[in-house]
Protein backbone atom coordinates (compact mmCIF):
# COMPACT_ATOMS: atom_id res chain seq x y z
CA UNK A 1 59.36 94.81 126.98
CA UNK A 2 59.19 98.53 126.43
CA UNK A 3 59.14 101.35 128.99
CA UNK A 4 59.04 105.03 129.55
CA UNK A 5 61.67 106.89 132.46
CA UNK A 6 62.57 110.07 133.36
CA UNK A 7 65.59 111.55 133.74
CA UNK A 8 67.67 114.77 133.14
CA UNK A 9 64.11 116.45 133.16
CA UNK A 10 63.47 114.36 130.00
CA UNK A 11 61.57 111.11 129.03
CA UNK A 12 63.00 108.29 127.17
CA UNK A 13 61.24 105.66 125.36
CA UNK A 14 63.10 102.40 125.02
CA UNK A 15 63.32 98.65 125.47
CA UNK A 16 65.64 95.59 126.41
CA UNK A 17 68.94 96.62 124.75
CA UNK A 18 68.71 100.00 123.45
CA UNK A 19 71.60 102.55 124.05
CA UNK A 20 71.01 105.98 124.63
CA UNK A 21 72.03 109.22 125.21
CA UNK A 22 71.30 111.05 128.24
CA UNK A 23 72.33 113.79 130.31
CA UNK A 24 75.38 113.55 132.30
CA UNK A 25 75.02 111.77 135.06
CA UNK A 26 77.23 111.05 138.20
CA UNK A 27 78.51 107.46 137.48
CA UNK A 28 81.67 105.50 136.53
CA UNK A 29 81.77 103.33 132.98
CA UNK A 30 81.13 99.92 133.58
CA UNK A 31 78.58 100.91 136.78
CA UNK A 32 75.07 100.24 136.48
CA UNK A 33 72.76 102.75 137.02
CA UNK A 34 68.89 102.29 137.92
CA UNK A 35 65.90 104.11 136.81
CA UNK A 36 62.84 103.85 139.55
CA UNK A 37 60.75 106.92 138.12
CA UNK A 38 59.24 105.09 135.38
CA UNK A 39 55.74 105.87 133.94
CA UNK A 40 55.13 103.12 131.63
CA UNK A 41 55.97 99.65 131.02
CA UNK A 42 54.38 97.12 129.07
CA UNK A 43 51.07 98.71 128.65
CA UNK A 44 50.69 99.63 132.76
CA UNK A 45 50.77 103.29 132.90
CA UNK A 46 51.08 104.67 136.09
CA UNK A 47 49.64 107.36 138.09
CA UNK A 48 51.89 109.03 137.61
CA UNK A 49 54.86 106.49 138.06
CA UNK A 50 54.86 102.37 138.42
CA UNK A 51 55.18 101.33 141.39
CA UNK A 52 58.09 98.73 141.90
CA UNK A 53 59.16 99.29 138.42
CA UNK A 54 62.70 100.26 137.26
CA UNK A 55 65.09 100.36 134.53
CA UNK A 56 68.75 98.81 134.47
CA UNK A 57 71.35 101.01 132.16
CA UNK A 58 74.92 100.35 132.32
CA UNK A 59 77.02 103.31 131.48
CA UNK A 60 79.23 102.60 128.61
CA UNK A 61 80.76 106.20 128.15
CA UNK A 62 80.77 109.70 129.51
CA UNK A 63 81.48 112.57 126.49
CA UNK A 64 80.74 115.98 125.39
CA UNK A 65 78.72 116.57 122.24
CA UNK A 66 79.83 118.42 119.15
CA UNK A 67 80.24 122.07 119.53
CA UNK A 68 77.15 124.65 118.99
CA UNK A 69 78.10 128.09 117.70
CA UNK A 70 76.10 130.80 119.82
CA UNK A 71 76.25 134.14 117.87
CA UNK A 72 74.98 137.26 119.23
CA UNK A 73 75.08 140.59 116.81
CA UNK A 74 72.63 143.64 116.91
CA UNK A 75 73.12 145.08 113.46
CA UNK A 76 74.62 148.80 112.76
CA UNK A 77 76.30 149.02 116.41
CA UNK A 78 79.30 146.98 115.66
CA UNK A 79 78.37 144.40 118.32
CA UNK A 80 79.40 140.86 117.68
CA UNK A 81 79.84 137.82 120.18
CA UNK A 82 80.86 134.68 119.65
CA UNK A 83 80.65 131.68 122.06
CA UNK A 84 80.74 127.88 121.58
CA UNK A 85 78.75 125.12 123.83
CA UNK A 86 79.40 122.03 124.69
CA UNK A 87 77.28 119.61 126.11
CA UNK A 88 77.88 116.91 128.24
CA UNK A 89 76.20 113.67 128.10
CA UNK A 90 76.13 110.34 129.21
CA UNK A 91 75.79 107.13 126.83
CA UNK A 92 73.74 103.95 128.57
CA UNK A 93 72.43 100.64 127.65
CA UNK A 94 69.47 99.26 128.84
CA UNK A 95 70.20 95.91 130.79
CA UNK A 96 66.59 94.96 131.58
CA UNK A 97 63.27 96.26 132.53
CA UNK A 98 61.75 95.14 135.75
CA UNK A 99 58.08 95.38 135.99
């Protein structure tokens, strides 16, 4: 069974098992977290979401990503700025899809 979900202002394409990497939400590891904004599942698409449908994840850690490098210059004035990001993010499994 295969679905489509929103979250994080994103959409995420997965089925039964799947981990994935979202971003951070509020939730302890080990809690389950459910996904009722869902816009497709098993060939149903909805209009614009499923009614009834959601998605089970189970949160199995909460991390930053690796660092990006954001570097700012504006050649011959001597102007340099340096700044690193990192992102948070929140690594799920999918549990099951309920249609």
């Amino acid at each position: 069974m295969k679905a489509v979900f929103v979250t994080g202002g994103k959409q995420y394409y997965v089925s039964e098992g799947d981990t994935i990497y979202v971003e951070k939400l509020d939730a302890e590891v080990g809690k389950d977290v459910e996904f009722t904004e869902v816009l497709y599942v098993d060939g149903v698409a909805g209009t614009p979401v499923v009614e009834g449908a959601k998605v089970v994840c189970s949160v199995e850690k909460q991390g930053k990503q690796k660092k990006v490098i954001v570097f700012k210059y504006r050649p011959k004035k001597k102007f340099r700025k340096r700044k690193g990001h990192r992102q948070p993010y929140t690594k799920l499994t999918v549990k099951k899809i309920v249609k």
